[in-house]
Protein backbone atom coordinates (compact mmCIF):
# COMPACT_ATOMS: atom_id res chain seq x y z
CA UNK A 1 5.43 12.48 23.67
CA UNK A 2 7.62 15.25 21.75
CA UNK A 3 7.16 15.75 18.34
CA UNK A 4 10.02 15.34 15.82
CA UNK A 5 10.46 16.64 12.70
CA UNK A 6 12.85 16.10 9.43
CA UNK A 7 14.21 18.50 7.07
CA UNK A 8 15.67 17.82 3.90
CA UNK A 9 19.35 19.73 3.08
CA UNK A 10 19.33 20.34 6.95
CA UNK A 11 22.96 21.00 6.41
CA UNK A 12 23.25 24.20 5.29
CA UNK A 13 21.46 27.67 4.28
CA UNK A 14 17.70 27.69 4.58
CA UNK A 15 17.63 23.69 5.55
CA UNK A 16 19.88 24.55 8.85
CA UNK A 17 18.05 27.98 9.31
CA UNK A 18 15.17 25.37 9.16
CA UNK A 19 16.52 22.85 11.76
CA UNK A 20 17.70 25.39 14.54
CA UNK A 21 14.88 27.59 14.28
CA UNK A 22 12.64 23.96 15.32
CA UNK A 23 14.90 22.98 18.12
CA UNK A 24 14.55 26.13 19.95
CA UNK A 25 12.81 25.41 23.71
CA UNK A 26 13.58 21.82 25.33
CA UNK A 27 10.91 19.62 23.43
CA UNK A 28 11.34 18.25 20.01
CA UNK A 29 13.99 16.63 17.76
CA UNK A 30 15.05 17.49 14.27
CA UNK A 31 15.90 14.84 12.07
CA UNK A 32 18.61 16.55 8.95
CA UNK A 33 18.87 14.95 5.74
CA UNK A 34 22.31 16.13 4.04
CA UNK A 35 23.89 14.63 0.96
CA UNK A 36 27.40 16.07 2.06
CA UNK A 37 28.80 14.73 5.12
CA UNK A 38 30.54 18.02 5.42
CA UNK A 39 27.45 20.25 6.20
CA UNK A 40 26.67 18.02 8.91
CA UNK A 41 29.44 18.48 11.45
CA UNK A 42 28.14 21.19 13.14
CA UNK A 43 25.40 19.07 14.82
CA UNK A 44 28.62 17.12 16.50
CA UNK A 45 28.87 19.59 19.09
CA UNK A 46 25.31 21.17 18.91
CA UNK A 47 23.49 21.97 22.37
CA UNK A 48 20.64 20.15 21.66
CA UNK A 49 22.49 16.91 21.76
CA UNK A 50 20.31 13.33 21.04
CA UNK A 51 17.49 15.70 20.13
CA UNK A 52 19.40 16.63 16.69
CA UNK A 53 19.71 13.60 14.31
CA UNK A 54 21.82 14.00 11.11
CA UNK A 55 21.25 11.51 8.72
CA UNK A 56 23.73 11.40 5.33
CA UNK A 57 22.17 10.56 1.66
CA UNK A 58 20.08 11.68 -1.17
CA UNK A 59 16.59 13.30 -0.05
CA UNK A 60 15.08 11.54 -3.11
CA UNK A 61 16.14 8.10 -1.85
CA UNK A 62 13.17 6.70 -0.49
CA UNK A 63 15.60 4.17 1.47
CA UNK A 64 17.29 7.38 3.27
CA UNK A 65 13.74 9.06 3.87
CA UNK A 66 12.89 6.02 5.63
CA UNK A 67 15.80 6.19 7.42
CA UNK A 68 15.09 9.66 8.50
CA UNK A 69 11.62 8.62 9.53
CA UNK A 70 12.35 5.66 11.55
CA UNK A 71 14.75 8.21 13.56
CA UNK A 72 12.14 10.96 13.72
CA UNK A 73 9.59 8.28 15.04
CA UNK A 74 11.94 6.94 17.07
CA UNK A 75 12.07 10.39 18.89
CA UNK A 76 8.81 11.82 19.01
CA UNK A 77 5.47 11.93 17.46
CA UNK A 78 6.49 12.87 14.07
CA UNK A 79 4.62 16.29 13.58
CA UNK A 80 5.89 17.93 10.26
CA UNK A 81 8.37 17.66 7.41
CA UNK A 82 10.30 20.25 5.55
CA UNK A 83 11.22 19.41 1.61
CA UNK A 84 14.14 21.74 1.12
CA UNK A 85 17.02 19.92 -0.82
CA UNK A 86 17.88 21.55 -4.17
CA UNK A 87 20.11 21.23 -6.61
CA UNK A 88 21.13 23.97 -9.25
CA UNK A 89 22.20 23.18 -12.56
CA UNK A 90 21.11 25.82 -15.38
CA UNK A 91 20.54 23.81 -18.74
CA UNK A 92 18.53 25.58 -22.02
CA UNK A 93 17.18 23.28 -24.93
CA UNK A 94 18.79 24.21 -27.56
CA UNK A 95 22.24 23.69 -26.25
CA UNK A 96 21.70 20.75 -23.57
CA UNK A 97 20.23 16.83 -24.84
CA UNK A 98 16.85 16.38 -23.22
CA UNK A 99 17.57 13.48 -21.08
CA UNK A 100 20.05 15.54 -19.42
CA UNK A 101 17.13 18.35 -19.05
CA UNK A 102 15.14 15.79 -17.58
CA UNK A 103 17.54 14.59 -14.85
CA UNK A 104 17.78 17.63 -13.69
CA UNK A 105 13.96 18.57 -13.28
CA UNK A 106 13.97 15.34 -11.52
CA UNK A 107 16.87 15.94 -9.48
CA UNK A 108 14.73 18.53 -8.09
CA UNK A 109 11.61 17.48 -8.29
CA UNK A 110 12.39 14.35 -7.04
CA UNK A 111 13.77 14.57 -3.66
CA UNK A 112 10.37 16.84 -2.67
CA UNK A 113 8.01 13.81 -4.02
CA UNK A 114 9.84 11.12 -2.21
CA UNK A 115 9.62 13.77 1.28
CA UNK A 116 5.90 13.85 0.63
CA UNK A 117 5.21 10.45 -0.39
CA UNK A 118 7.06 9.14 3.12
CA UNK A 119 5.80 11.68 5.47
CA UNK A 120 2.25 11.14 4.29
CA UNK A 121 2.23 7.19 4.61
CA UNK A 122 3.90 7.90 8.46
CA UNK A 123 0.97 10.36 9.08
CA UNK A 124 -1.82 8.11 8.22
CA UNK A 125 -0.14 4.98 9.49
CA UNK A 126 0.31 6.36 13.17
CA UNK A 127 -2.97 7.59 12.62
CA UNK A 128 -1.84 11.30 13.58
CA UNK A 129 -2.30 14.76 12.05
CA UNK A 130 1.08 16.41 10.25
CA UNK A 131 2.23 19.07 8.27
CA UNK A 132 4.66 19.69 5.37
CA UNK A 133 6.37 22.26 3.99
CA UNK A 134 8.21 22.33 0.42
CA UNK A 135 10.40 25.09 -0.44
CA UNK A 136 9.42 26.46 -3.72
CA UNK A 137 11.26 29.28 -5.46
CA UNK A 138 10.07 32.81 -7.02
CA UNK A 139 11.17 31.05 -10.06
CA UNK A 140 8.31 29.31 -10.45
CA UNK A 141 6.17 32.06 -11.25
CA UNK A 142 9.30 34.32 -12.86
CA UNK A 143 11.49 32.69 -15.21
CA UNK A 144 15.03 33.30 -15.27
CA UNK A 145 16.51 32.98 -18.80
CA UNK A 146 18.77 29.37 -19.24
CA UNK A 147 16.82 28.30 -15.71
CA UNK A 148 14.31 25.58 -17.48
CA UNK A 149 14.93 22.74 -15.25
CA UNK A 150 14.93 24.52 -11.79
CA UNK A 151 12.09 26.68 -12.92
CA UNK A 152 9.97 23.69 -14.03
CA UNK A 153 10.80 21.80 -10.86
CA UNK A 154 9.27 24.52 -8.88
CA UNK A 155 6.26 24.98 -10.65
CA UNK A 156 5.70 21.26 -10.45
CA UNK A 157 6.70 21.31 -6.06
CA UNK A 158 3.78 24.00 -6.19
CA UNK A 159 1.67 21.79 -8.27
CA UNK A 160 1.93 19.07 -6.16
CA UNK A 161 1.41 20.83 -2.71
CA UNK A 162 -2.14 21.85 -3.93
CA UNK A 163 -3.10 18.54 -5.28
CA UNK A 164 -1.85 16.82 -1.86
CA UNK A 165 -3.56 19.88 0.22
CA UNK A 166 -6.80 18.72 -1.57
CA UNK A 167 -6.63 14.92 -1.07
CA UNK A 168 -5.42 14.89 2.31
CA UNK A 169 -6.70 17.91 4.07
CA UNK A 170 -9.84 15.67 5.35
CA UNK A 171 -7.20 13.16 7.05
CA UNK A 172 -5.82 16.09 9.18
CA UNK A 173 -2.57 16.85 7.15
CA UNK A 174 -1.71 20.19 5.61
CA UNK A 175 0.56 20.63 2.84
CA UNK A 176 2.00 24.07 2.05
CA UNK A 177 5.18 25.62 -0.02
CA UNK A 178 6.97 28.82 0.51
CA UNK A 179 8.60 30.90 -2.23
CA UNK A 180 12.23 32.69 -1.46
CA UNK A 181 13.32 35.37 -3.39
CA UNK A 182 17.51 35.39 -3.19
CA UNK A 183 18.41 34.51 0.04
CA UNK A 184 22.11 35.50 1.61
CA UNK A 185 23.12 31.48 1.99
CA UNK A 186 26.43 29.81 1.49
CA UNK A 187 26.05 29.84 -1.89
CA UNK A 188 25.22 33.44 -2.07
CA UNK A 189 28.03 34.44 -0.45
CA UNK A 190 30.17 31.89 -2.44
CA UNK A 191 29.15 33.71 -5.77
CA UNK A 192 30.05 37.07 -4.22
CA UNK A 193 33.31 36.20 -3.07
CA UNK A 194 34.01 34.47 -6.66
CA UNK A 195 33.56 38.35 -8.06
CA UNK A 196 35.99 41.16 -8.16
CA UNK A 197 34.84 43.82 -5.36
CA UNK A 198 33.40 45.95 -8.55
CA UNK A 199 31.12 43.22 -9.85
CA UNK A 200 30.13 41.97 -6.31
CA UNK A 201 29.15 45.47 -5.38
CA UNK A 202 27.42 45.59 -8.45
CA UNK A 203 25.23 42.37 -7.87
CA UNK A 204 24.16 43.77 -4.67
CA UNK A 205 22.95 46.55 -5.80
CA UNK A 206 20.74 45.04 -8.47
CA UNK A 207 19.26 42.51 -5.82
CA UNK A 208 18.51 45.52 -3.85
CA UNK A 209 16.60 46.60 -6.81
CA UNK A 210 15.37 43.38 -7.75
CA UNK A 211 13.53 43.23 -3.71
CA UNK A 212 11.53 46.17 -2.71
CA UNK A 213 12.56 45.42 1.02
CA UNK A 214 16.41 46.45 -0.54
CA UNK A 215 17.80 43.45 -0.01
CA UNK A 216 17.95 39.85 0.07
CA UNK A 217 16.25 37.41 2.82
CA UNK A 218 18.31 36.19 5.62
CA UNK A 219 18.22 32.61 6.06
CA UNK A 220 16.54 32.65 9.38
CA UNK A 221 13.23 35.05 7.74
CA UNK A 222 12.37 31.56 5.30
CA UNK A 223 13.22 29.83 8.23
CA UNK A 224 10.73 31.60 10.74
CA UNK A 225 8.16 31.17 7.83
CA UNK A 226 8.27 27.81 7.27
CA UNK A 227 8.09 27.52 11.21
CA UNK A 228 5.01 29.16 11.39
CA UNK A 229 3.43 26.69 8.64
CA UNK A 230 4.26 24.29 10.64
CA UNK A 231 2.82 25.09 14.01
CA UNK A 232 -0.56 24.88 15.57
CA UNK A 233 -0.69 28.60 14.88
CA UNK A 234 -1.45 27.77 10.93
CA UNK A 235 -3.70 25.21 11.29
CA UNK A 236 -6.16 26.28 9.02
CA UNK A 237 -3.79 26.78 6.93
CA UNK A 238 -3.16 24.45 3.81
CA UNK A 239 -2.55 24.30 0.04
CA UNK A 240 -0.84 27.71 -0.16
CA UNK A 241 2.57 29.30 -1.39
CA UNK A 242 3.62 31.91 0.88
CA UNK A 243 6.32 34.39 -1.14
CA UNK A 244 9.21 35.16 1.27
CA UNK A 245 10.86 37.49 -1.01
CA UNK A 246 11.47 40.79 0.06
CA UNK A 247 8.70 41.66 -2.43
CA UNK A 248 10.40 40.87 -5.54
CA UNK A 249 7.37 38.88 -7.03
CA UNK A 250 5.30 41.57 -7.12
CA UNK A 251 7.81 44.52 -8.28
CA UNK A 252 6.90 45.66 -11.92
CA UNK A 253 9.78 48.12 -12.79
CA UNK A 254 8.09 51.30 -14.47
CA UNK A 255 9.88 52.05 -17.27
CA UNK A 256 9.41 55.57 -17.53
CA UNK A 257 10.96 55.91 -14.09
């Protein structure tokens, strides 16, 4: 039997990067999670046809990853899953109440415990070896100024993927995170276009800077990463972060330079 997979925020940016990059060849299905109808009408006329499953709802749902599971199952052996749904809201506590601060750790916290949670109980109950993936953030380890809740979020998706690593390595599933730097997604290019040409310019040049590569990641790089986690290839691998940032995490700017 084929194995199937299911990505979280399949719909766009590093999620669809994600969800192509698995259904290359003839075997496997992808199963994408997307709160926005919207992002998912590309897969209407996609070439890989029944093998490419969109389902529409909130990643931290556990009613929707269920959902997503049952189709996954329902299509293969169900081989890895990919916790990439995010949401960005900047909030700093001085100026923002803390339940709302809260929320919005949760909101992004949340959605990568409930993709855990369900793909662990479907590995052990079929009784098969699987792999995860959560998508992380350089944030966790840098700190962007008025970035609290995202920052935390990450720290804690990092968190958890060593803590699962450790309890479930000895039933056969791996559990490992990657860390972007900026990546040129939707929303990248949404922020650009929202600039006069002479501030755009001038963000590009400072995430140049920022990555010692000169640039940022292209969609398909995280993609090709979180891929490789994933595979057969990595099987020895578990409980790590991988950066996929151009560098940035290590760059210390000399200031005498």
């Amino acid at each position: 039997m084929s194995r199937s997979y299911v990505v979280t925020g399949g719909g766009r940016g590093i999620g669809r990067a994600v969800v192509e990059r698995l259904l290359v060849g003839d075997t496997g299905a992808v199963v994408a999670i997307e709160r926005d109808p919207a992002a998912l009408a590309w897969l209407d006329d996609h070439p890989a046809g029944a093998r490419l499953v969109g389902v529409v709802g909130d990643a931290a749902d556990e009613n929707v990853a269920e959902s997503a599971a049952d189709r996954a199952q329902a299509a293969g052996t169900l081989a890895g899953w990919v916790n990439n749904a995010a949401v960005f809201g900047d909030a700093s506590l001085h100026t923002a109440a803390t339940g709302q601060v809260l929320d919005l750790i949760a909101a992004n916290l949340g959605p990568a415990v409930v993709g855990c949670a369900t793909a662990i109980r479907r590995f052990l109950r079929a009784g098969t070896p699987g792999a995860i993936v959560n998508v992380s953030s350089h944030q966790a380890r840098q700190a962007v100024p008025g970035c609290l809740p995202y920052v935390t979020a990450k720290a804690g998706v990092e968190g958890m993927t060593r803590a699962l690593a450790v309890e479930y390595g000895p039933r056969g599933i791996r559990v490992n995170a990657v860390a972007p730097g900026s990546v040129d997604t939707e929303r990248y290019a949404g922020f650009l276009d929202s600039q006069e040409a002479e501030s755009a310019a001038r963000v590009e040049r400072e995430m140049a800077r920022l990555h010692p590569l000169g640039r940022v990641a292209r969609s398909q790089e995280v993609a090709a990463v979180i891929a490789y986690l994933l595979s057969d290839d990595a099987g020895f691998v578990t409980g790590a972060t991988v950066p996929v940032d151009g560098g940035r995490s290590v760059l210390a700017h000399d200031p005498e330079s």
